[in-house]
C-alpha atoms as a PDB file:
ATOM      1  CA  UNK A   1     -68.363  40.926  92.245  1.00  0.00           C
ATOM      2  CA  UNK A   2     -70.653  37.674  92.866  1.00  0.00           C
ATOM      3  CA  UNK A   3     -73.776  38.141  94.833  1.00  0.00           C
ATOM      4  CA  UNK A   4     -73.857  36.686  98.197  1.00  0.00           C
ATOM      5  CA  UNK A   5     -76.613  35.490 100.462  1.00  0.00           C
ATOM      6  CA  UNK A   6     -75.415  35.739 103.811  1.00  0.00           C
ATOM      7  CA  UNK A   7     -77.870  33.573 106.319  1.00  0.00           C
ATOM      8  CA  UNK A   8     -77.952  33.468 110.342  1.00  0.00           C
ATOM      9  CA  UNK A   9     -80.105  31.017 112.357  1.00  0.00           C
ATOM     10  CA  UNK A  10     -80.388  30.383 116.108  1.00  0.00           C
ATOM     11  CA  UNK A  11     -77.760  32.965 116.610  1.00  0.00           C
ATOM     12  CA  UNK A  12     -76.525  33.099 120.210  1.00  0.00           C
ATOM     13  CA  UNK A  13     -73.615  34.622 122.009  1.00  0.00           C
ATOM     14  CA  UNK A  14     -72.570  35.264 125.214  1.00  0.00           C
ATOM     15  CA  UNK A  15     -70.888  38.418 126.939  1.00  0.00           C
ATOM     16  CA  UNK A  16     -66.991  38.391 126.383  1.00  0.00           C
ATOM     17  CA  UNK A  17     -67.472  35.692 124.572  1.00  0.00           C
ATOM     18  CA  UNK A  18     -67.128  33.452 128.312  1.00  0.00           C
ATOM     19  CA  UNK A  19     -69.104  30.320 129.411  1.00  0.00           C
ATOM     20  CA  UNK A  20     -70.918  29.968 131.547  1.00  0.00           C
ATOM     21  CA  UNK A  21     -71.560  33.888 131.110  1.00  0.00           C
ATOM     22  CA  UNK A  22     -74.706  35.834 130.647  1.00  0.00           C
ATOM     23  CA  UNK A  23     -76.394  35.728 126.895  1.00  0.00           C
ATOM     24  CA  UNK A  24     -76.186  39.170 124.519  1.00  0.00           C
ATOM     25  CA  UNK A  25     -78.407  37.385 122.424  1.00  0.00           C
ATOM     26  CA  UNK A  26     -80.067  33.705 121.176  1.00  0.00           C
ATOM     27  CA  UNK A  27     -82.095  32.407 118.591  1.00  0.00           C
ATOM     28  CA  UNK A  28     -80.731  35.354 116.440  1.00  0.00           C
ATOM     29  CA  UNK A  29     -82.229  34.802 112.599  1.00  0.00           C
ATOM     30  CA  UNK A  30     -81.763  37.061 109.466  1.00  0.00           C
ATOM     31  CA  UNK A  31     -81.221  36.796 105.695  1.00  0.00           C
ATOM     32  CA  UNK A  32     -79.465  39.297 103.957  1.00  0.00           C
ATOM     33  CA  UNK A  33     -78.424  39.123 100.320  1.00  0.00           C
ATOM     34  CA  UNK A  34     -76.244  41.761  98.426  1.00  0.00           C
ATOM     35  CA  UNK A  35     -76.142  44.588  97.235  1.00  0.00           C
ATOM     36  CA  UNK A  36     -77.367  45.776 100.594  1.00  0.00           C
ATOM     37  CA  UNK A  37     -76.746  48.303 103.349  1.00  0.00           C
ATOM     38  CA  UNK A  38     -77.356  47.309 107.137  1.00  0.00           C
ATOM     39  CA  UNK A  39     -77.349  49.821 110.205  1.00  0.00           C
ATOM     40  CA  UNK A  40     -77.218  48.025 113.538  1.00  0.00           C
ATOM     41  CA  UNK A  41     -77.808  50.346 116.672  1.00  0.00           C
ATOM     42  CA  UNK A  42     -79.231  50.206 120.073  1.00  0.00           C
ATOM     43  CA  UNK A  43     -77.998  51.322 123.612  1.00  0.00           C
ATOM     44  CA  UNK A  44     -74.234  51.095 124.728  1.00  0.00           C
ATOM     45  CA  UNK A  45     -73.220  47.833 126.534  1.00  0.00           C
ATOM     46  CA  UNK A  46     -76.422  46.287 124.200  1.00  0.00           C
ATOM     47  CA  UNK A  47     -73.910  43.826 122.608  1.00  0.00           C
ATOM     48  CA  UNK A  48     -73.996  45.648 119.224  1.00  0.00           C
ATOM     49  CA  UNK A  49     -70.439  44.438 118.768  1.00  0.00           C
ATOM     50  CA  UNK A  50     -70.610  41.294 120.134  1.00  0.00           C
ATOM     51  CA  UNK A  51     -72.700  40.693 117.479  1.00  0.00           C
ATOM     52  CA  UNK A  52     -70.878  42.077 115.060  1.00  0.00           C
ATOM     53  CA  UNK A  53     -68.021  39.723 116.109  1.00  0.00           C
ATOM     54  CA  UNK A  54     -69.814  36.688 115.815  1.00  0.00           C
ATOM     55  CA  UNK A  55     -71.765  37.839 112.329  1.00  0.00           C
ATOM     56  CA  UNK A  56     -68.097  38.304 110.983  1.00  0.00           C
ATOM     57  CA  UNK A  57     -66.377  35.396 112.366  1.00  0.00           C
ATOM     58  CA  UNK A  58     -63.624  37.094 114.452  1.00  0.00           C
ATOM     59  CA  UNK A  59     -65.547  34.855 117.281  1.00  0.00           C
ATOM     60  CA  UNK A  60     -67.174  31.526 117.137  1.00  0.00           C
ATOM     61  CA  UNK A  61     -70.805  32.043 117.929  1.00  0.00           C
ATOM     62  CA  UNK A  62     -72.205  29.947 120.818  1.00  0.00           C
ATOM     63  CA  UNK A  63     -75.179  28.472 118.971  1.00  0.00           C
ATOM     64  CA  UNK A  64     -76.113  28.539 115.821  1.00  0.00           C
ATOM     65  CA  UNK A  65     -74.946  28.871 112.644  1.00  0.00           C
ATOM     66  CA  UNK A  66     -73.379  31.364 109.771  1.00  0.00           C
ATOM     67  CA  UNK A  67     -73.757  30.769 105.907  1.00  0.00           C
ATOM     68  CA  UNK A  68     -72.132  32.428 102.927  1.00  0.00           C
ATOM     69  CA  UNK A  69     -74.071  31.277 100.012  1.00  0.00           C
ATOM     70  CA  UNK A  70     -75.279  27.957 102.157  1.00  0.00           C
ATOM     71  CA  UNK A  71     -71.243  27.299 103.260  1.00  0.00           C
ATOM     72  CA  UNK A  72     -70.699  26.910 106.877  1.00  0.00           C
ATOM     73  CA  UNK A  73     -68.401  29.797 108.246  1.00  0.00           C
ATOM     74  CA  UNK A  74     -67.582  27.718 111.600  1.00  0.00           C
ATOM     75  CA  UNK A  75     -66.888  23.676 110.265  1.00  0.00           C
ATOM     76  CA  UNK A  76     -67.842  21.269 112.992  1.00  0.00           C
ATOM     77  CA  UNK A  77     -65.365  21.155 115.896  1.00  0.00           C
ATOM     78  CA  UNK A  78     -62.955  23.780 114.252  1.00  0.00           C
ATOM     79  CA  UNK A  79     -61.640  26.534 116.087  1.00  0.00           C
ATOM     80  CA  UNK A  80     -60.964  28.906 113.446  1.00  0.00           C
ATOM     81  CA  UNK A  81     -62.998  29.804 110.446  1.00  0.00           C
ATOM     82  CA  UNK A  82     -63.935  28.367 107.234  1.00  0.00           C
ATOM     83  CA  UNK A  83     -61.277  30.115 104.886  1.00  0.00           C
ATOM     84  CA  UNK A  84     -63.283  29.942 101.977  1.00  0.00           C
ATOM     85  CA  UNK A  85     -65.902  31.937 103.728  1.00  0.00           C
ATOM     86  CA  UNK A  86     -63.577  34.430 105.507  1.00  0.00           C
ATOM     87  CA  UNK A  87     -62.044  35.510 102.764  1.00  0.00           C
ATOM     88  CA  UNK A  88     -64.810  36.822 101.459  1.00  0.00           C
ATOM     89  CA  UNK A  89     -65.096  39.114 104.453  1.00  0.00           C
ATOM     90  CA  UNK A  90     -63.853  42.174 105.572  1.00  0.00           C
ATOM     91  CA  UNK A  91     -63.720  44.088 108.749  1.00  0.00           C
ATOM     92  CA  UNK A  92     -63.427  47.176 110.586  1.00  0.00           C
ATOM     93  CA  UNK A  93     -62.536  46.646 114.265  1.00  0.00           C
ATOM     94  CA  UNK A  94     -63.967  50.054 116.637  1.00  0.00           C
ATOM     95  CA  UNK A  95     -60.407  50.239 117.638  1.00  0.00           C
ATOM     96  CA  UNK A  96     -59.401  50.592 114.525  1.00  0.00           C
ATOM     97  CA  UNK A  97     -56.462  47.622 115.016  1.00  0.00           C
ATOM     98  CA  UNK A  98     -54.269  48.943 112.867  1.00  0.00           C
ATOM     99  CA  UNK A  99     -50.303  47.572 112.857  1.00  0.00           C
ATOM    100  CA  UNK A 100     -48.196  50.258 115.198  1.00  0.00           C
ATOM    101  CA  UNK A 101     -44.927  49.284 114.270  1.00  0.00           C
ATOM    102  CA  UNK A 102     -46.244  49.373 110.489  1.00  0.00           C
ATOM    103  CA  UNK A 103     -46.725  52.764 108.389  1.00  0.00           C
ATOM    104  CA  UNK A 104     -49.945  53.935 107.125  1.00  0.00           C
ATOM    105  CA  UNK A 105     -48.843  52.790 103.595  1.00  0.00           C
ATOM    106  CA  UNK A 106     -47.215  49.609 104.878  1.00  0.00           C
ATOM    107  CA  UNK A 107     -50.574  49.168 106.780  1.00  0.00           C
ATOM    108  CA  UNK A 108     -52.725  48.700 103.513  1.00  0.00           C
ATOM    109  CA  UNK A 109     -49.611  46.534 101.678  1.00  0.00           C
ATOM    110  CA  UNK A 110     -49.195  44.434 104.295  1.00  0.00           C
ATOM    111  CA  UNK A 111     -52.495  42.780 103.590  1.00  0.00           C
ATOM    112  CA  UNK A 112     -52.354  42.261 100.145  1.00  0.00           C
ATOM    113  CA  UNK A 113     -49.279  40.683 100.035  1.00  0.00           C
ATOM    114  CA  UNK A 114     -50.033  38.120 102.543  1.00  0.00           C
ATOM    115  CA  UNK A 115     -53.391  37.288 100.625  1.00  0.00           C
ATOM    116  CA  UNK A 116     -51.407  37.343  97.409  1.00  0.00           C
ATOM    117  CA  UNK A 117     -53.794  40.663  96.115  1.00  0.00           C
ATOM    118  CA  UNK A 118     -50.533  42.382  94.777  1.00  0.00           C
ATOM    119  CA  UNK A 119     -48.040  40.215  92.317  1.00  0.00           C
ATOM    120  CA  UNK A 120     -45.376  41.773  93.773  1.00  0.00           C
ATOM    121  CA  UNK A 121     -44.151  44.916  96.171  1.00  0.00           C
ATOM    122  CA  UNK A 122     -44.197  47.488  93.174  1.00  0.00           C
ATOM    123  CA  UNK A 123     -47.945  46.618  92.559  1.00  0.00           C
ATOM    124  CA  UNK A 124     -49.091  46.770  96.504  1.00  0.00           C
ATOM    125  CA  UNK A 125     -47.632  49.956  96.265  1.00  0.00           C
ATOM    126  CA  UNK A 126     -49.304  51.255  93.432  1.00  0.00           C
ATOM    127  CA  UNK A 127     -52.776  50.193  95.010  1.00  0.00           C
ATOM    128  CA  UNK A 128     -52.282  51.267  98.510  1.00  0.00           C
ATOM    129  CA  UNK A 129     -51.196  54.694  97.293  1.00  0.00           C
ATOM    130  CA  UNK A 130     -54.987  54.697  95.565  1.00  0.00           C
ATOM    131  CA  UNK A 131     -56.760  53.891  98.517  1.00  0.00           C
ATOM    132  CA  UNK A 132     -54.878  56.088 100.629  1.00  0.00           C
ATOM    133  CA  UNK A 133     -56.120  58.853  98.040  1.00  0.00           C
ATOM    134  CA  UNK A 134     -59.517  57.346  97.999  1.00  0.00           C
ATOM    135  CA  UNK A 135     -60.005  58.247 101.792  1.00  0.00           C
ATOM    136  CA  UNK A 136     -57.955  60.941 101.859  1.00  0.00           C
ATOM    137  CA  UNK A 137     -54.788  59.986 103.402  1.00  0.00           C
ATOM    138  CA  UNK A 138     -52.173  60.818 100.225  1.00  0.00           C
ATOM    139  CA  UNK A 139     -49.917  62.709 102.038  1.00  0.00           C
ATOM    140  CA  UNK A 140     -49.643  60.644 105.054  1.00  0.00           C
ATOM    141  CA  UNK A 141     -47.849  57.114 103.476  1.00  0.00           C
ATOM    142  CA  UNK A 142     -44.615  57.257 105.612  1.00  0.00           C
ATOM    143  CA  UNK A 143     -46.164  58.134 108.925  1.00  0.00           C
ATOM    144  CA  UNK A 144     -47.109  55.823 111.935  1.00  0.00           C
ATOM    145  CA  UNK A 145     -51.004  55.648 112.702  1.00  0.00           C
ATOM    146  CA  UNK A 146     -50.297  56.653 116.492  1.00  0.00           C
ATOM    147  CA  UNK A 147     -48.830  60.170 114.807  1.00  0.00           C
ATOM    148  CA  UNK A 148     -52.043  60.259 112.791  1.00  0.00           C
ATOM    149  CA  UNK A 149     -55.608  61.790 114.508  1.00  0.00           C
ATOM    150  CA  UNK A 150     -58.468  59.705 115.407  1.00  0.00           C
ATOM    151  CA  UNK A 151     -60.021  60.420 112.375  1.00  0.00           C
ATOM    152  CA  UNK A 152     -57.452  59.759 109.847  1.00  0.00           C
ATOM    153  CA  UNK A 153     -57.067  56.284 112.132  1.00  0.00           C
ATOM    154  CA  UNK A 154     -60.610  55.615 111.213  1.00  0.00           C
ATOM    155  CA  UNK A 155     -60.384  55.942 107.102  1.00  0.00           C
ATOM    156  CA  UNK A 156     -56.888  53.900 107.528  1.00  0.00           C
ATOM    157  CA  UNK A 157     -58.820  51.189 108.949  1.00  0.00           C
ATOM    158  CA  UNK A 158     -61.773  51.839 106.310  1.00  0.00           C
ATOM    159  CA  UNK A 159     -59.310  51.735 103.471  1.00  0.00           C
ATOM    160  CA  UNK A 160     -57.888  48.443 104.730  1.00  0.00           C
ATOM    161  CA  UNK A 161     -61.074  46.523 105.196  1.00  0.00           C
ATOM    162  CA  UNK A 162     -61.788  47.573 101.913  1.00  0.00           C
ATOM    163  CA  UNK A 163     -58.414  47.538  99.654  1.00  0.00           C
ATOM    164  CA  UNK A 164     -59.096  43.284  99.401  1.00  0.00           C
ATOM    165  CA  UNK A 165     -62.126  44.295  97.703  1.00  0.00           C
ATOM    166  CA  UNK A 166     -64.485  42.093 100.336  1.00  0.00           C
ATOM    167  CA  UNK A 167     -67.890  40.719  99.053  1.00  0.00           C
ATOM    168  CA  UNK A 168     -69.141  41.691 102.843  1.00  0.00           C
ATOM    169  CA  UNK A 169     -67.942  44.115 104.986  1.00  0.00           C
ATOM    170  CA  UNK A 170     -68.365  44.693 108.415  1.00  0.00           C
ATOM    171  CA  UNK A 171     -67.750  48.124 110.030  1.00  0.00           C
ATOM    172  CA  UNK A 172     -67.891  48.738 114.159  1.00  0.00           C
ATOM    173  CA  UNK A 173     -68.610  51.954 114.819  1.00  0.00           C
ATOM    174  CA  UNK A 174     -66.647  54.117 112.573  1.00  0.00           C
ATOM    175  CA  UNK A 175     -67.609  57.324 113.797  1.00  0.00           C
ATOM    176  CA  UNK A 176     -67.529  56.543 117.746  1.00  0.00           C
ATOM    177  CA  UNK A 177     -65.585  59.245 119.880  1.00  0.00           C
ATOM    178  CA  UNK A 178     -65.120  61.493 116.556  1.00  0.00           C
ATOM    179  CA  UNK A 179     -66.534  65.052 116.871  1.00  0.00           C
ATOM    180  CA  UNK A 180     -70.296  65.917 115.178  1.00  0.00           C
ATOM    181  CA  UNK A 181     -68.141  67.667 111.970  1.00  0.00           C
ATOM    182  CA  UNK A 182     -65.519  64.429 112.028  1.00  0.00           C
ATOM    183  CA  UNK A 183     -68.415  62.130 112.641  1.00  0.00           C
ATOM    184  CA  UNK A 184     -70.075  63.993 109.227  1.00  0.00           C
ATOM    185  CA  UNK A 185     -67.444  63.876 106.961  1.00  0.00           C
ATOM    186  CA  UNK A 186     -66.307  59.979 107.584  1.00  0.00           C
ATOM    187  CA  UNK A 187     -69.871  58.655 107.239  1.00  0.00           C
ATOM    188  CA  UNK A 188     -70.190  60.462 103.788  1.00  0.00           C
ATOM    189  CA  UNK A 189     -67.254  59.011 102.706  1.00  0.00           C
ATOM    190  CA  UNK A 190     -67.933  55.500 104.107  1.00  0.00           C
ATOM    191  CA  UNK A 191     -71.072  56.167 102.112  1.00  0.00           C
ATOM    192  CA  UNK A 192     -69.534  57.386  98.820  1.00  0.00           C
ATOM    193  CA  UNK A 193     -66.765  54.160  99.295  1.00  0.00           C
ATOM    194  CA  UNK A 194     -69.710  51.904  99.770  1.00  0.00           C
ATOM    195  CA  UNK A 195     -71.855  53.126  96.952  1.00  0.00           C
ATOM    196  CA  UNK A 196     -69.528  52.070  93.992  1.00  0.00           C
ATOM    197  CA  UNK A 197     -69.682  48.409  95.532  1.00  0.00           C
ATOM    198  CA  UNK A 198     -72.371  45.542  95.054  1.00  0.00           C
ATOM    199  CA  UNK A 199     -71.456  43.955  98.476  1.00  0.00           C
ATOM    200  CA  UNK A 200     -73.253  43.338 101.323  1.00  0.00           C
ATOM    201  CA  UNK A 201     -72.344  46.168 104.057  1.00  0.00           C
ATOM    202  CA  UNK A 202     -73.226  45.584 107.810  1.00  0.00           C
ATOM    203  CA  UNK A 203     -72.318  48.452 110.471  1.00  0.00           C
ATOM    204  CA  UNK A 204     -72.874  49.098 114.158  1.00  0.00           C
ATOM    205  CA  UNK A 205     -73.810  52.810 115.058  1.00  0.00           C
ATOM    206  CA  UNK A 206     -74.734  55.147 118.360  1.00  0.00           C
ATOM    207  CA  UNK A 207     -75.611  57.833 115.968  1.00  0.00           C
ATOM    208  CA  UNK A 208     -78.862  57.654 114.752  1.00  0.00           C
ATOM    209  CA  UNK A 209     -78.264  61.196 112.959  1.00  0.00           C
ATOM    210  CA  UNK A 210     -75.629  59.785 110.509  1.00  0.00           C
ATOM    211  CA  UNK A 211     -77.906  56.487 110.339  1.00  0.00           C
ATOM    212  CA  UNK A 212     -81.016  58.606 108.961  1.00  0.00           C
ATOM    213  CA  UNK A 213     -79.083  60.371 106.356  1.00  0.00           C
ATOM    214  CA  UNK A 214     -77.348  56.711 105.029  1.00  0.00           C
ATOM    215  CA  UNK A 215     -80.678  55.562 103.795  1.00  0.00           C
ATOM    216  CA  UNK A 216     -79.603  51.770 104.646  1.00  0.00           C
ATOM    217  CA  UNK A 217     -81.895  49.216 106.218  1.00  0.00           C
ATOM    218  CA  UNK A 218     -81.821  49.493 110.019  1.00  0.00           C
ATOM    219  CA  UNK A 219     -81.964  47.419 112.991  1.00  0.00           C
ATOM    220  CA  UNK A 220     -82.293  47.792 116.377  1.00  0.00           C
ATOM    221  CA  UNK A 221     -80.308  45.152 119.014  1.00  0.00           C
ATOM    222  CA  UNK A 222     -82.395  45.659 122.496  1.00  0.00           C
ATOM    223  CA  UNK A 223     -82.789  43.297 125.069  1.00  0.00           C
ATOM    224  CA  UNK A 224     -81.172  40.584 123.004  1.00  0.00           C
ATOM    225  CA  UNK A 225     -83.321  41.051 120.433  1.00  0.00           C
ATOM    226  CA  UNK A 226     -82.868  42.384 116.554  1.00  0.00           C
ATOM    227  CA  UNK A 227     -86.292  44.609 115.044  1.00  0.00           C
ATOM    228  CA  UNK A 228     -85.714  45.227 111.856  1.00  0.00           C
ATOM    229  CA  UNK A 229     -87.050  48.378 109.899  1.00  0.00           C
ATOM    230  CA  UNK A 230     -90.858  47.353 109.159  1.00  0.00           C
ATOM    231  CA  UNK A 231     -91.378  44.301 111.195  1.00  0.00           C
ATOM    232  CA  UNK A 232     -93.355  44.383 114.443  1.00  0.00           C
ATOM    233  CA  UNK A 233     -92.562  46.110 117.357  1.00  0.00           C
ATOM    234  CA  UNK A 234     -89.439  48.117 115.453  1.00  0.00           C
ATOM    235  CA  UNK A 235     -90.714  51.388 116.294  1.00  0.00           C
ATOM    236  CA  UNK A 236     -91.248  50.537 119.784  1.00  0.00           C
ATOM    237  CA  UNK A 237     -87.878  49.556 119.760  1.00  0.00           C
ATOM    238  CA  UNK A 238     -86.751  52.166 118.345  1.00  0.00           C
ATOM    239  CA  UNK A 239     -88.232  54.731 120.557  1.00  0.00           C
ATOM    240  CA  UNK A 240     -86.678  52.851 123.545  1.00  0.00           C
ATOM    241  CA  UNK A 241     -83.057  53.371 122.125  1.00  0.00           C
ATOM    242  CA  UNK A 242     -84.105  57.522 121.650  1.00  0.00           C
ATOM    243  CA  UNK A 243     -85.024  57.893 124.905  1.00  0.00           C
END
């Protein structure tokens, strides 16, 4: 996997993604390069995944500008994403998003046969059914995710932002409205998953317990504003989240 040097400057975004509309955040900058672990967190309604949104490309940011290697994810006047750039990108959506009508297995195939991952049917197969053991999920192939628990929904989605083997992943809230014991178990596997990768690996968490024990870089999203772990004012920032 090729190291990438992902780059945000004058970041700015605005609630729902509506204009005119109140600002989440602006003049958002960071430079992150992989192999590298991110935790975003800060208080609900803060505009964690607004952010997360607009880092990943599922929305067009309202200023600024998005770089892959020094590639433009948004092109001038375009209203969908630089390809080159988004395929290089996975994501996790807090909803999980997966396909109802689909199967768990046909969930994970699904993908890699439209991005042309899998030479045929047979092959998709063959990887799907390695990811589904990877999280966990072997004996579940021919069910529907709304027969599956919340939990099980969560490593589905996991395993599908990562079965196109993305350079940088993007993961919103994995463990929200999981139970303390769920909430455990899904972060150590996210963190075993990500651990045998050289990517870049960005994720939005309330729960600053599982965020201590991940030992990844983390930032705090208050007021608009990102404090990242040893620049100024972080800990004040972070002691306004914990109260």
């Amino acid at each position: 996997m090729m190291r990438a040097e992902y780059v945000v400057t004058g970041l700015a975004q605005s609630k729902g993604q509506t204009w005119p509309g109140p600002l989440v955040f602006r003049e958002l900058n960071l430079s992150w390069k992989s192999p590298s672990f991110h935790l975003i967190l800060g208080p609900s309604g803060g505009g964690k995944s607004t952010l997360l949104k607009t880092m990943a490309g599922v929305w067009r940011p309202l200023a600024g500008t998005v770089k892959l290697d020094g590639e433009d994810l948004w092109e001038p006047g375009s209203t969908v994403p630089n390809l080159r750039c988004a395929s290089r990108i996975g994501y996790a959506f807090q909803n999980n998003a997966l396909f109802s009508s689909m199967r768990v297995i046909e969930n994970l195939t699904y993908p890699l046969l439209v991005r042309r991952r899998a030479e045929n049917a047979s092959q998709a197969v063959e990887i799907a059914t390695e990811w589904l053991r990877k999280v966990g999920l072997e004996n579940s192939s021919w069910i529907y995710p709304q027969d599956m628990s919340g939990g099980m929904q969560k490593r589905l989605a996991i395993a599908r932002a990562l079965i196109l083997e993305p350079e940088i992943l993007f993961l919103d809230d994995p463990t929200a409205g999981l139970d303390p014991v769920t909430s455990e178990k899904l972060m150590q596997l996210i963190i075993d998953l990500i651990s045998k990768r050289e990517g870049l690996v960005v994720m939005v968490t309330n729960d600053i317990d599982r965020a201590r024990e991940s030992h990844a870089q983390r930032h705090f999203l208050v007021d608009g504003k990102l404090y990242s772990e040893g620049s100024e004012h972080y800990l004040e920032a972070e002691e306004r989240f914990l109260q």
